[in-house]
Protein backbone atom coordinates (compact mmCIF):
# COMPACT_ATOMS: atom_id res chain seq x y z
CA UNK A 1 25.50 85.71 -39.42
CA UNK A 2 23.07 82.50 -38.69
CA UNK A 3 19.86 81.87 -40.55
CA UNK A 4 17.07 83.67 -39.74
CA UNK A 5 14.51 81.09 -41.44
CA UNK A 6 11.27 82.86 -40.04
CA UNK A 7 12.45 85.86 -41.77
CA UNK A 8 13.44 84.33 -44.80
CA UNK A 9 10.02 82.62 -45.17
CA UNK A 10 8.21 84.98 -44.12
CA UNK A 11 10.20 87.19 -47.35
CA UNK A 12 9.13 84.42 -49.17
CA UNK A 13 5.28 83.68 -48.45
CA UNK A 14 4.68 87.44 -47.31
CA UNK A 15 0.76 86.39 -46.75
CA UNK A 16 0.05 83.03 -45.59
CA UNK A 17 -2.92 82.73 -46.48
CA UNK A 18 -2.06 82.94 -50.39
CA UNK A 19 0.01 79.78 -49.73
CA UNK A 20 -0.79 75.77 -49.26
CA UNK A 21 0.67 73.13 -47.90
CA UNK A 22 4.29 73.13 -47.87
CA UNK A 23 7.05 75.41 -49.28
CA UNK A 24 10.93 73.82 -49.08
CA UNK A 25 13.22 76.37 -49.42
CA UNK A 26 17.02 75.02 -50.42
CA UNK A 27 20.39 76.98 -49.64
CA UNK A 28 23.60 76.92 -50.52
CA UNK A 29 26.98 76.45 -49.13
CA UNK A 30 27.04 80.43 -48.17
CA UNK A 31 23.71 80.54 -46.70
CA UNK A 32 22.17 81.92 -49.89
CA UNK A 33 18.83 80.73 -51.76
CA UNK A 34 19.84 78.49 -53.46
CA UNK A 35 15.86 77.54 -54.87
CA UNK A 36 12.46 77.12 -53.67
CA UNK A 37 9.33 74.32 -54.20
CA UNK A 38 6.08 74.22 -53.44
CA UNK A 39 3.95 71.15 -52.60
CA UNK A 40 0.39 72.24 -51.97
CA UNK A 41 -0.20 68.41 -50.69
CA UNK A 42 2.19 68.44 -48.19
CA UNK A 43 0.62 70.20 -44.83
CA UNK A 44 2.68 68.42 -42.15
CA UNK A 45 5.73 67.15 -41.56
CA UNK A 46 4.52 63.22 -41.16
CA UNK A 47 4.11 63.33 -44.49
CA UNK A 48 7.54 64.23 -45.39
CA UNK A 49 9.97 61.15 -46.21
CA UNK A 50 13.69 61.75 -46.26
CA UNK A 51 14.03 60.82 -49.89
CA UNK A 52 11.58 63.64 -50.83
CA UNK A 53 14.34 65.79 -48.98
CA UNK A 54 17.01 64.10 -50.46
CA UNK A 55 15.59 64.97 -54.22
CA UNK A 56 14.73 68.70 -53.42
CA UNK A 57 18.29 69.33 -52.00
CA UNK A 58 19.64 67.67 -55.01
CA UNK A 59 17.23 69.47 -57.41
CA UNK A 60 17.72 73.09 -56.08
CA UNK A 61 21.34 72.26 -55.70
CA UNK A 62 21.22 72.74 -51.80
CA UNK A 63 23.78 72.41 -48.68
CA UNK A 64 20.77 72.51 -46.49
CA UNK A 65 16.85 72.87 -46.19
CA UNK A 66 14.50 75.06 -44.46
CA UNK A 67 10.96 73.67 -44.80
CA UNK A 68 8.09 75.96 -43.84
CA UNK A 69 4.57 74.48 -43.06
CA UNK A 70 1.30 76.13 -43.79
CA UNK A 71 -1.25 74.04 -42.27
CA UNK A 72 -4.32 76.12 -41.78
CA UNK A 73 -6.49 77.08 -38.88
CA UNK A 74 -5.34 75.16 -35.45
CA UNK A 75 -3.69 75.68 -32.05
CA UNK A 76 -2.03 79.27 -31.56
CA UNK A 77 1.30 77.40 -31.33
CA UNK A 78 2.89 74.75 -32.96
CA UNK A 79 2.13 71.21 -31.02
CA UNK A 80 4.14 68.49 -29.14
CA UNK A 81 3.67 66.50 -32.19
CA UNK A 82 4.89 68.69 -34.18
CA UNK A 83 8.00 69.70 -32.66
CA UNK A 84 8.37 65.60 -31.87
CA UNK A 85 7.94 65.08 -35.69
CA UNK A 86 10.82 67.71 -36.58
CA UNK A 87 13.25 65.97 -34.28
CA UNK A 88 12.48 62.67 -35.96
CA UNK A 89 12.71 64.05 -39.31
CA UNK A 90 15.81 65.78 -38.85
CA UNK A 91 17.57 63.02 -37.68
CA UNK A 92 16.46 60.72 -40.86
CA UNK A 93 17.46 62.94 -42.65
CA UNK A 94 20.44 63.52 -41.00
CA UNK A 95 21.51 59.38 -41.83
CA UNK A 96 20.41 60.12 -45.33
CA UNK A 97 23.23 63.05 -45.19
CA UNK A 98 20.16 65.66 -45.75
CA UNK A 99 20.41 68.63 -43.47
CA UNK A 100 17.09 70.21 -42.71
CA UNK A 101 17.94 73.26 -40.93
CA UNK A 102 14.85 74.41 -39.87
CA UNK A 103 10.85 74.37 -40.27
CA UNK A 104 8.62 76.65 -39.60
CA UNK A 105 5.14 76.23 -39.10
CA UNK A 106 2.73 79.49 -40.25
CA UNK A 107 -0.62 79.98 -39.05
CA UNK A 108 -2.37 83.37 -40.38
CA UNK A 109 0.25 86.21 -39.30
CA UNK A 110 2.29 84.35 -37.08
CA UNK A 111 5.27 81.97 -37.33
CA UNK A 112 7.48 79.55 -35.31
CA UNK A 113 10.73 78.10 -35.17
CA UNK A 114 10.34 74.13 -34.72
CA UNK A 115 14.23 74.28 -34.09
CA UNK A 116 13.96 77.09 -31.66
CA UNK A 117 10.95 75.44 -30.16
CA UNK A 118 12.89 71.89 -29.93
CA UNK A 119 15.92 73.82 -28.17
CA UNK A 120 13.86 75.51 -25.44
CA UNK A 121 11.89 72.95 -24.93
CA UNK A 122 14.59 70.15 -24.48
């Protein structure tokens, strides 16, 4: 069964609005949690560098990453930036043999798919 990483964070961060900045979620070769971190600086993806990736997969022993994105009030839906900003990111990391599988950006009660977005929209 695929990765349902809105669900997942949203099992995770049940009320946005308790949570800042960023929360990186790392799983393992089956899918499972493999560890989670929290870094309340963090609030959008341009401030991500791959090596930051690089250490939390290695640190919570993780296949892959799912990064979820609480930045606070803003549009209804995530932005071109943002979804431009996930491509890019993936693909660094991608060089730096990092696989981010997903991020999702929470505003209040709602929650999006940047890879979902990224796939419709391209």
């Amino acid at each position: 069964m695929p990765l349902d990483a809105v669900s997942l964070v949203q099992a995770l961060a049940v009320d946005g609005d308790d949570v800042e900045g960023m929360l990186v979620v790392g799983l393992d070769c089956d899918g499972r949690v493999s560890g989670v971190g929290v870094n309340p600086r963090h609030r959008a993806l341009t401030f991500v560098k791959v090596w930051e990736l690089a250490a939390l997969a290695e640190e919570l022993e993780a296949r892959s990453l799912v990064v979820a994105v609480f930045p606070g009030n803003g549009p209804s839906a995530p932005t071109e930036h943002e979804r431009a900003a996930f491509t890019d990111l993936c693909a660094r990391a991608h060089r730096a043999q990092v696989v981010l599988a997903d991020c999702i950006v929470v505003r209040g009660d709602r929650c999006w798919s940047l890879r979902e977005l990224s796939v419709t929209a391209g």
